[in-house]
Protein backbone atom coordinates (compact mmCIF):
# COMPACT_ATOMS: atom_id res chain seq x y z
CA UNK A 1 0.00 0.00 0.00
CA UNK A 2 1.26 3.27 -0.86
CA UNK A 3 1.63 5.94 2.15
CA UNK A 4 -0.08 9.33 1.50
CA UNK A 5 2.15 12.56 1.67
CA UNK A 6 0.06 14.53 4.22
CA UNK A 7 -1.25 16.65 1.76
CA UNK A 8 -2.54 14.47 -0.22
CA UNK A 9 -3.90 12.36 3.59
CA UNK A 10 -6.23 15.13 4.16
CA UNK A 11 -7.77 15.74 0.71
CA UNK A 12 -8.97 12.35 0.21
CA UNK A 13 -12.11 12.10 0.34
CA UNK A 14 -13.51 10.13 3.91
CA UNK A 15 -15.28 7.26 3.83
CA UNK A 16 -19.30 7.44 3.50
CA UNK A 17 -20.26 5.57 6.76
CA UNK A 18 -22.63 5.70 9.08
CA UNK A 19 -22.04 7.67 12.84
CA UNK A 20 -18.87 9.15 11.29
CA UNK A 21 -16.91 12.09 12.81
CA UNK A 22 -14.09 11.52 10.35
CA UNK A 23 -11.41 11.10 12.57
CA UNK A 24 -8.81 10.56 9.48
CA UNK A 25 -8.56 6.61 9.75
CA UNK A 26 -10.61 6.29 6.18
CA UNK A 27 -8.36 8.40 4.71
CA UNK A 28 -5.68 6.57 5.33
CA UNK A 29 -3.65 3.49 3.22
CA UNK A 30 -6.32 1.16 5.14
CA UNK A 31 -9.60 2.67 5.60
CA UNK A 32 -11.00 -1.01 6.69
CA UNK A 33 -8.67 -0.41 10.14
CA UNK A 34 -12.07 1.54 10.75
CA UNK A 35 -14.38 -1.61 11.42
CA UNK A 36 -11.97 -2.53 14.35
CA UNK A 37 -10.62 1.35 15.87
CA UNK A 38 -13.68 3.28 15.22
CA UNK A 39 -15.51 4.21 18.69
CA UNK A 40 -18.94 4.36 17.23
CA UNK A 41 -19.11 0.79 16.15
CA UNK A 42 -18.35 -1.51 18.81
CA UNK A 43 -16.26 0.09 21.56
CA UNK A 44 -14.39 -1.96 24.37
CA UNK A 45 -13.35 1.07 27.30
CA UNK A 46 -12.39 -1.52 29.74
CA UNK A 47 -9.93 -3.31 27.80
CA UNK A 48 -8.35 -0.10 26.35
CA UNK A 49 -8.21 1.34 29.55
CA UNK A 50 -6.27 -1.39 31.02
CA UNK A 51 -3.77 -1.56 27.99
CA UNK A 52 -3.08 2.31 28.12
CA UNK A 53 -3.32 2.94 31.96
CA UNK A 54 -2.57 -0.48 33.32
CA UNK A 55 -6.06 -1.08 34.96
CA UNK A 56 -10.32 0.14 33.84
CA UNK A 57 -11.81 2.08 35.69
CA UNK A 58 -12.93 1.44 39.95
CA UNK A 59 -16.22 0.82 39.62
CA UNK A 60 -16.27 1.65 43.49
CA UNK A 61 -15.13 4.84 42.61
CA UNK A 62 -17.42 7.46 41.85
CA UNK A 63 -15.08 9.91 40.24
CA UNK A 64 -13.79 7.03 37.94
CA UNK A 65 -17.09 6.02 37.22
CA UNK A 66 -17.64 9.77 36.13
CA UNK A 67 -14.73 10.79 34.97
CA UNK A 68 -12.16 7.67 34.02
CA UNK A 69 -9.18 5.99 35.40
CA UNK A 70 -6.75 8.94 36.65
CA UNK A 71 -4.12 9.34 39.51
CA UNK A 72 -4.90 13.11 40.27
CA UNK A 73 -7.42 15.69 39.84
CA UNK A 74 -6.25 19.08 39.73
CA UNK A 75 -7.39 22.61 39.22
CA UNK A 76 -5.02 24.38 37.25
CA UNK A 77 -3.21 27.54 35.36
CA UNK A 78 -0.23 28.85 33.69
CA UNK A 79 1.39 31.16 36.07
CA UNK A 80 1.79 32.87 32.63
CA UNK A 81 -1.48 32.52 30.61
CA UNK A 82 -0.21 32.38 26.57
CA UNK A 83 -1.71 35.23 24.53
CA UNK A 84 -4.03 33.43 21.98
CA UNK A 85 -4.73 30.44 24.13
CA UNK A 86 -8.55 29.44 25.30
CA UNK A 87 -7.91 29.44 28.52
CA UNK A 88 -4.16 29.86 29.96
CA UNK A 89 -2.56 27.67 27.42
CA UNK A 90 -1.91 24.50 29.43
CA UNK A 91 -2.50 21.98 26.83
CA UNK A 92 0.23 23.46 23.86
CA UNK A 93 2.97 24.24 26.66
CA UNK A 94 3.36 20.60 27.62
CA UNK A 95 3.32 20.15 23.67
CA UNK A 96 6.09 22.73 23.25
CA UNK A 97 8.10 21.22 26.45
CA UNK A 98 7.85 17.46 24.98
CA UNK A 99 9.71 19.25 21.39
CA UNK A 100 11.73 21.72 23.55
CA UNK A 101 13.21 18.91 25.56
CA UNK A 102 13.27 16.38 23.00
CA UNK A 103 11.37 14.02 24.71
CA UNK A 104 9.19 13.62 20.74
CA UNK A 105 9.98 14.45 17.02
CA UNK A 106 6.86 15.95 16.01
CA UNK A 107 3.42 16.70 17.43
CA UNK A 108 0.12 16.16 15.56
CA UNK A 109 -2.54 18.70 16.10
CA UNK A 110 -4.77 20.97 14.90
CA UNK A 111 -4.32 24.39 13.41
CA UNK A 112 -6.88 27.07 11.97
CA UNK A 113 -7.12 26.96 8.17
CA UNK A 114 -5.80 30.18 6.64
CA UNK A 115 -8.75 31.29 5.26
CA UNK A 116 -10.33 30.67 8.57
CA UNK A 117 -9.92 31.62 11.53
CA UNK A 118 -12.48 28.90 12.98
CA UNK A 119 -12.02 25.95 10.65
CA UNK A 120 -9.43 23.01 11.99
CA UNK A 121 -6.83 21.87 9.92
CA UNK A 122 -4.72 18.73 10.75
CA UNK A 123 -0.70 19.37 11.73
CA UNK A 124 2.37 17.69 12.01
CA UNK A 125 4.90 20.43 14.44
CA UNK A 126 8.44 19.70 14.72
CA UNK A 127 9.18 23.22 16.42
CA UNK A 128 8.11 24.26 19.48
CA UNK A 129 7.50 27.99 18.41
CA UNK A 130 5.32 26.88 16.05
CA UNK A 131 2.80 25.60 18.38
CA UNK A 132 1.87 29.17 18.91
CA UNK A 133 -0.09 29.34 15.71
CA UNK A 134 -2.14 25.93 17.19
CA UNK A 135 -3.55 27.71 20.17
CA UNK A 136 -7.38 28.11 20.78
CA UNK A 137 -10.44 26.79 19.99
CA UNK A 138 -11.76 25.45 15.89
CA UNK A 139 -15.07 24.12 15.41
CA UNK A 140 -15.84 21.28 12.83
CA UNK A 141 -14.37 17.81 12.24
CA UNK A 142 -11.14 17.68 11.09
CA UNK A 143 -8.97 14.34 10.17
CA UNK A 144 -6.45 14.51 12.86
CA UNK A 145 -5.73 10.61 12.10
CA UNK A 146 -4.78 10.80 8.47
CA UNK A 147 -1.26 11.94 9.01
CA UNK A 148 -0.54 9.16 11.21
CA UNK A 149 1.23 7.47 8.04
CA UNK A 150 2.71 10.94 6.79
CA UNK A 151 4.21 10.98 10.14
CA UNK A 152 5.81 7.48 10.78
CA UNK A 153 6.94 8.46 6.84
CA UNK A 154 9.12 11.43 7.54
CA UNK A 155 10.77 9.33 10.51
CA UNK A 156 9.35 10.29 13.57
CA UNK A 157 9.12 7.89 16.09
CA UNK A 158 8.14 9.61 19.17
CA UNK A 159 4.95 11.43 18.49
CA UNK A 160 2.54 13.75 20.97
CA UNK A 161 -0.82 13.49 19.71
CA UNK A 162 -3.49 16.34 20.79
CA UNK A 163 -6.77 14.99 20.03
CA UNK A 164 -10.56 15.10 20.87
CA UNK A 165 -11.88 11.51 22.19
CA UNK A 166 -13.55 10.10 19.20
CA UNK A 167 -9.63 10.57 17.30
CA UNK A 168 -7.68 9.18 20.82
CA UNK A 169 -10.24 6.33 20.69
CA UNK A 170 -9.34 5.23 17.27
CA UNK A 171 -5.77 5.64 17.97
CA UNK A 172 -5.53 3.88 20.59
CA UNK A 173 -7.19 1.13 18.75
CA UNK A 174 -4.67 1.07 16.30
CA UNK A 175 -1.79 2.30 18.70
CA UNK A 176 0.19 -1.65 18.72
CA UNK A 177 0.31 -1.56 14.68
CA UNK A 178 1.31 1.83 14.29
CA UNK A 179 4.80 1.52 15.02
CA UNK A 180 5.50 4.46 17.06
CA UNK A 181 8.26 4.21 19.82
CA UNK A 182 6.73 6.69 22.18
CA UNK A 183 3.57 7.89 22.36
CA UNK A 184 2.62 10.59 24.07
CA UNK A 185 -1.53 11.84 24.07
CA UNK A 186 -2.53 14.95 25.42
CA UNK A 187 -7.02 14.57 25.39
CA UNK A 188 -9.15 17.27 25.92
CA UNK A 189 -13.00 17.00 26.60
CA UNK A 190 -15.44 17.29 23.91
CA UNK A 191 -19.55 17.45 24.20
CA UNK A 192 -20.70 18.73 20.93
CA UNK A 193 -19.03 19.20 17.40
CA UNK A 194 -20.62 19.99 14.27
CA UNK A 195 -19.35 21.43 10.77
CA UNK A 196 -17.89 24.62 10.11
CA UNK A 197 -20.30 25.91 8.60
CA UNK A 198 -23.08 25.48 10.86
CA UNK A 199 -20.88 27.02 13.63
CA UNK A 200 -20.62 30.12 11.41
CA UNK A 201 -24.53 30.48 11.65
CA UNK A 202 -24.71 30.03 14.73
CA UNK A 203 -22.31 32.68 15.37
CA UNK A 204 -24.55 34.68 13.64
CA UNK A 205 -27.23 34.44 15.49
CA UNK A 206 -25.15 35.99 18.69
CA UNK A 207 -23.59 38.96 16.89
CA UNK A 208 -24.56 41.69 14.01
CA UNK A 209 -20.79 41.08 13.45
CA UNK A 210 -19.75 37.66 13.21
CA UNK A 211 -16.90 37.65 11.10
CA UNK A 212 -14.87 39.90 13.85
CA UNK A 213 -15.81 37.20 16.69
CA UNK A 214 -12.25 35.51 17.58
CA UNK A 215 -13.27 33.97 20.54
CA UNK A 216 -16.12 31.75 21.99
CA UNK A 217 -16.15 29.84 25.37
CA UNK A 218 -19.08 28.01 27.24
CA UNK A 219 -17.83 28.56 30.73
CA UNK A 220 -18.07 26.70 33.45
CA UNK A 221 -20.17 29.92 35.08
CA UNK A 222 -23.15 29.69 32.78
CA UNK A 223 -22.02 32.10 30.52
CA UNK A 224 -21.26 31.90 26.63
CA UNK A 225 -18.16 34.00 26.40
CA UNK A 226 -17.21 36.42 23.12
CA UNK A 227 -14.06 38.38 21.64
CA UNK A 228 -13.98 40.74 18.69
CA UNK A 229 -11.41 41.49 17.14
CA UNK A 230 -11.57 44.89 18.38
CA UNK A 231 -10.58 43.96 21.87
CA UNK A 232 -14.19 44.61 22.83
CA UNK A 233 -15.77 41.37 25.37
CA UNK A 234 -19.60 39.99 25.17
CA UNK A 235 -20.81 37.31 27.96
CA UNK A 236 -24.03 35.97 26.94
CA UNK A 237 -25.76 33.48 29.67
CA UNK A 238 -26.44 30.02 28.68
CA UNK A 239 -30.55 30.75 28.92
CA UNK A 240 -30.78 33.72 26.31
CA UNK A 241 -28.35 31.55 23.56
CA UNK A 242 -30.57 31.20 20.44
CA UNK A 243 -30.66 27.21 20.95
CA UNK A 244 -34.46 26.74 19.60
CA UNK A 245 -33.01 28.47 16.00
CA UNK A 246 -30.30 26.08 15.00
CA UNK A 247 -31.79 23.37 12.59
CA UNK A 248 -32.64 19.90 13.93
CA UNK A 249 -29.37 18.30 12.39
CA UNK A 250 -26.76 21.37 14.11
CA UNK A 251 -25.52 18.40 16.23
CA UNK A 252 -24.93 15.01 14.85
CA UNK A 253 -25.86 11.85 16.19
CA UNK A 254 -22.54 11.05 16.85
CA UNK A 255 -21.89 14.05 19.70
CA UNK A 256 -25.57 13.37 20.51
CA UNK A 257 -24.39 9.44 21.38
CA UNK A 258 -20.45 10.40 22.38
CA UNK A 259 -20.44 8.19 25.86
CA UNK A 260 -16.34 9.64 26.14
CA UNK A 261 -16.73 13.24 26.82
CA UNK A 262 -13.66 13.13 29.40
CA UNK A 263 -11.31 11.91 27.16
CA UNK A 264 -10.64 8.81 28.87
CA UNK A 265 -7.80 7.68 26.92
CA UNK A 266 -5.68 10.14 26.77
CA UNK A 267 -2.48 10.16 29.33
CA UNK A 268 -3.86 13.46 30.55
CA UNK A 269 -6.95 15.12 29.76
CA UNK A 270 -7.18 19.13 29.68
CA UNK A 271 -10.08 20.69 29.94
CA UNK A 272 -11.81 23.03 32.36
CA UNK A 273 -15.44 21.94 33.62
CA UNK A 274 -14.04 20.98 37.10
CA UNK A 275 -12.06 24.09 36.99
CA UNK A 276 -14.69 26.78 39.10
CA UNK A 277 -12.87 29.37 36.38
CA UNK A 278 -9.64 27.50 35.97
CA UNK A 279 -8.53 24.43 33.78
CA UNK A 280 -8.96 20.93 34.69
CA UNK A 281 -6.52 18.48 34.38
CA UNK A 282 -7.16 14.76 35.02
CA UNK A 283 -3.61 12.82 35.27
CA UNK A 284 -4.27 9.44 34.28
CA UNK A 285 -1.43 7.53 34.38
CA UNK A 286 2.89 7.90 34.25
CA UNK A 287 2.98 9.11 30.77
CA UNK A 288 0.06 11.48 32.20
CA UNK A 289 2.11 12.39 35.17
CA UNK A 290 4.76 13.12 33.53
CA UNK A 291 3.44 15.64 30.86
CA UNK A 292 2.72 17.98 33.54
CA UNK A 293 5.92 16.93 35.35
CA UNK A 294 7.25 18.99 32.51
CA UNK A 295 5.28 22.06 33.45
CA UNK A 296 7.31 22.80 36.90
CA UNK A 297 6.69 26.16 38.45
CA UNK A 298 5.46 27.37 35.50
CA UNK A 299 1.90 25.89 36.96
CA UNK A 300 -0.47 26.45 39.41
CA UNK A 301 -2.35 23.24 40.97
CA UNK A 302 -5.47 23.38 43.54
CA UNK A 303 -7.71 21.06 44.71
CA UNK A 304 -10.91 21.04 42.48
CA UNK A 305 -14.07 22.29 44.27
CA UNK A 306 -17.51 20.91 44.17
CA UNK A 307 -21.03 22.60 44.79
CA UNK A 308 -24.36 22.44 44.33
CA UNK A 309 -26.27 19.46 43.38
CA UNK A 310 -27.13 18.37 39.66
CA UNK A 311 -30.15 16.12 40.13
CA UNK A 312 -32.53 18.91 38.88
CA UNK A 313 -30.47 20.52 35.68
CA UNK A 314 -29.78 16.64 34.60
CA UNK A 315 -33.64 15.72 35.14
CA UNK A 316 -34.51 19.00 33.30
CA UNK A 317 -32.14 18.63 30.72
CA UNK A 318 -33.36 15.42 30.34
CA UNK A 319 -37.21 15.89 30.05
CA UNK A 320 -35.55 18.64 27.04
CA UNK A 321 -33.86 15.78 25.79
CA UNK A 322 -36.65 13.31 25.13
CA UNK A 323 -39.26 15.96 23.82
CA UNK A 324 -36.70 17.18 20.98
CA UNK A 325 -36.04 13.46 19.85
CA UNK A 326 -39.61 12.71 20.00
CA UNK A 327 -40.03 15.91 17.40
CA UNK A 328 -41.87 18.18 19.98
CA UNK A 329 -41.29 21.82 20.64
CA UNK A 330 -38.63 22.44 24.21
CA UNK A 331 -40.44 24.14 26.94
CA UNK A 332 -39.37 27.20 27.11
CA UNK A 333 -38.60 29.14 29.79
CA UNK A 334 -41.22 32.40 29.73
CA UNK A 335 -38.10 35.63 29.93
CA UNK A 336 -39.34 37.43 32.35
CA UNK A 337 -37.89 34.31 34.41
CA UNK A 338 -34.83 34.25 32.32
CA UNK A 339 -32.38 36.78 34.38
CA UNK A 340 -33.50 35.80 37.42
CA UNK A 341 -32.84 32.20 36.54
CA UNK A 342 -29.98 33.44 35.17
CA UNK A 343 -28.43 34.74 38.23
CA UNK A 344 -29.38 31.99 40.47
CA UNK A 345 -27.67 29.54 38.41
CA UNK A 346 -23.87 30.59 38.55
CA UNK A 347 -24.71 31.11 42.75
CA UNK A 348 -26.40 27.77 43.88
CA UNK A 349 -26.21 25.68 40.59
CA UNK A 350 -23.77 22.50 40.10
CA UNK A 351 -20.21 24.25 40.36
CA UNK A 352 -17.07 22.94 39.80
CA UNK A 353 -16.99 18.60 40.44
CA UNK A 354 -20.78 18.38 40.26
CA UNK A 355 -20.61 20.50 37.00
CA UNK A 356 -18.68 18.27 35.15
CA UNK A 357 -20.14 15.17 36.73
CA UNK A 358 -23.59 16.92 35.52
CA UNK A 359 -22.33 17.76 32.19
CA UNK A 360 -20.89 13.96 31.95
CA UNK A 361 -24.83 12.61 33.12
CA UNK A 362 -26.47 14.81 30.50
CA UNK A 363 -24.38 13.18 27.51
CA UNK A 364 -25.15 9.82 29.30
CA UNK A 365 -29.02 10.66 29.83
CA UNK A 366 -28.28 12.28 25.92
CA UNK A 367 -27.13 8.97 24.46
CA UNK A 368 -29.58 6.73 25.76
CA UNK A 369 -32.37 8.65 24.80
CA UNK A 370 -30.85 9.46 20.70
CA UNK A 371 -30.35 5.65 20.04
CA UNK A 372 -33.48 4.56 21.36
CA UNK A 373 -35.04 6.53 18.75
CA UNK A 374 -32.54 7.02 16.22
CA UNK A 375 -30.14 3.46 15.94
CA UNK A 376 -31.65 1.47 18.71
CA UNK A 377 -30.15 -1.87 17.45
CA UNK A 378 -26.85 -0.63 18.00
CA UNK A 379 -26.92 0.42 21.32
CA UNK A 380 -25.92 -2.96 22.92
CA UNK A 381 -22.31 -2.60 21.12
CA UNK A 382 -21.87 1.01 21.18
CA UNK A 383 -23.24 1.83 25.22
CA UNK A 384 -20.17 0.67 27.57
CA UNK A 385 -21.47 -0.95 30.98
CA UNK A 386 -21.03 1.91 33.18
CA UNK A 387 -22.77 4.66 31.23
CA UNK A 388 -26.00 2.48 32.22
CA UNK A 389 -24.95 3.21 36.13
CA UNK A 390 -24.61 7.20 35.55
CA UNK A 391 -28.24 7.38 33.88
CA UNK A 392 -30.28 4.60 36.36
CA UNK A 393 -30.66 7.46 39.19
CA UNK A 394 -32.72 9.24 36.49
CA UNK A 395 -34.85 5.84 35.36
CA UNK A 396 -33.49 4.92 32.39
CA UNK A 397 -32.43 1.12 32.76
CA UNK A 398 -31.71 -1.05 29.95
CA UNK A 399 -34.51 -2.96 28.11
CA UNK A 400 -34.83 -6.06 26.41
CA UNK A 401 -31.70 -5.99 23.61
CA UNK A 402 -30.23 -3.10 24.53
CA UNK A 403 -27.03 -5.14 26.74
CA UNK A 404 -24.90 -7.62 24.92
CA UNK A 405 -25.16 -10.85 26.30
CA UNK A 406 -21.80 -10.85 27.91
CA UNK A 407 -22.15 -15.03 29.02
CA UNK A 408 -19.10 -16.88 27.37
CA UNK A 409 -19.86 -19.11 24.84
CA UNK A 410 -19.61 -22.66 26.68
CA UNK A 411 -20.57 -20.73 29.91
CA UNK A 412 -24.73 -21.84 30.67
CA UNK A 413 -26.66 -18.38 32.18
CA UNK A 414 -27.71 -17.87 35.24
CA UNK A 415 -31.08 -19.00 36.32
């Protein structure tokens, strides 16, 4: 099989498949490696998890449960926030301190396409200043995974790999055939993607001047933050966001049925739910440990906090949930009651912890509810055994079909 240059990796067209975020594997010299890496078909967490961290997930632990198998929860920050970054710039440091000390050849990321600003484009950096141009956030799927080959091609052995959880997945997958003497994966969390393009509407709907918008966060205080390009600084609360005007299809069913929003494969996951306002980071094993090892002082690490209680966003959010799949209108929320809701949330809502544990129930709740409808036959391979103990507290247990029998062949069931 002939290895694509990396140019020619991410032009080729991806595979037509079904439940498809086009992590790059189809574009590659083997696009059948997608039947066996691909995290919408048949997934298998717990035996990944003990391959890349040594051990699954406690199920005794309620954070792993949540969260995934990890040594140490931290808050965190750059003593030095980057200029450009989304938040302080944890996640390309440790990506320019792997090149800087040598410890990899090249990292693979994602860069903004240069006739825009928002659109991701896959990268293979070899120089640690050039990481600079990677920082911040893109919106749209982006084949991260095609220059696996290109890479092992131009002779780099030790790769970093930044990368979203549906790309780690398939990596990891593939990680014993790839040939790679180190690998090193920085994850950060992901909830919703959808195509360039839509994004672009949508950011129309929040500004008379969309094109100068350089930066959007959801933050972990309820509150969709804006830049211009002007310096000036929009916060928008979650409430008055113009969800009920994007088209039924904004989100795929593939973010509507991710069960991996933490990123659970990654050595360290980056993100900033848990982080009350901060980053998050979630060390999950040596490699993970070591990444920020080569931080030093140039990092600040708390304890996370935890507030609030999430039972009532996750039921509400999940009432939501099942009247949009079932085609019916969303309550909505009359707006005279919209500020005042709006300032209680941020004060007595689910804070730090219980945010992310809320925000990792709602793609649980999320999933069960889009495959019943949508692919129901496939949700006994694609729904991993504990995402059934995250949604039970809010009724929904598994039916008749929707578990694979998990009795051994020669092994008689249980009467």
């Amino acid at each position: 099989m002939t290895v694509p240059t990396a140019a020619e990796a991410v032009a080729r067209p991806a595979a037509v498949r079904d439940l498809c975020t086009d992590c790059g594997i189809s574009r590659s010299s083997d696009p059948g490696r997608c039947g066996r890496a691909c995290q919408f078909i048949k997934p298998d967490y717990p035996r990944l998890e003990a391959r890349v961290h040594g051990r699954a997930r406690d199920a005794l632990n309620a954070d792993e449960v949540f969260f995934g198998t990890h040594q140490q929860i931290h808050r965190a920050a750059l003593v030095d926030p980057k200029p450009g970054a989304q938040w302080t710039g944890i996640t390309t440091r440790i990506a320019e301190r792997l090149l800087e000390t040598g410890a990899v050849d090249a990292v693979l990321t994602m860069t903004a396409d240069p006739q825009d600003r928002w659109r991701p484009v896959p990268v293979l950096v070899t120089r640690a200043a050039d990481l600079a141009a990677c920082r911040g956030m893109r919106m749209g799927y982006a084949p991260l995974l095609a220059l696996l080959e290109p890479a092992r091609a131009a002779g780099h052995r030790r790769l970093a790999v930044i990368g979203i959880p549906c790309q780690v997945y398939a990596l990891r997958a593939l990680e014993a055939e790839l040939g790679f003497e180190k690998l090193y994966v920085i994850g950060t969390p992901c909830s919703d993607n959808t195509t360039t393009e839509n994004f672009h509407r949508f950011l129309a709907l929040l500004s008379a001047q969309p094109d100068s918008i350089r930066y959007l966060e959801f933050r972990a205080d309820y509150h969709v933050e804006l830049r211009f390009d002007d310096g000036r600084r929009q916060t928008i609360p979650f409430l008055q966001l113009p969800i009920s005007k994007l088209p039924r299809d904004f989100f795929p069913l593939t973010c509507r049925t991710c069960v991996d929003y933490t990123n659970v494969l990654a050595d360290i996951t980056v993100g900033y739910m848990g982080g009350e306002g901060e980053q998050w980071l979630l060390v999950r094993n040596a490699r993970g440990a070591e990444l920020l090892g080569l931080l030093g002082d140039e990092v600040r690490l708390t304890a996370p906090g935890s507030h609030g209680k999430r039972a009532g966003p996750v039921k509400g959010f999940l009432a939501n949930t099942e009247r949009a799949a079932g085609g019916l209108p969303l309550r909505r929320m009359p707006d005279w009651l919209k500020p005042i809701v709006g300032w209680l949330m941020p004060r007595i809502g689910p804070r730090g912890l219980e945010f992310a544990r809320a925000r990792v129930e709602m793609k649980a709740v999320e999933t069960v509810v889009h495959l019943r409808r949508e692919q129901p036959r496939r949700m006994k391979s694609m729904i991993p055994e504990h995402l059934w103990r995250l949604v039970e507290a809010y009724g929904l247990c598994p039916r008749k079909g929707e578990v694979a029998d998990r009795t051994r062949p020669n092994e008689p069931k249980a009467r």
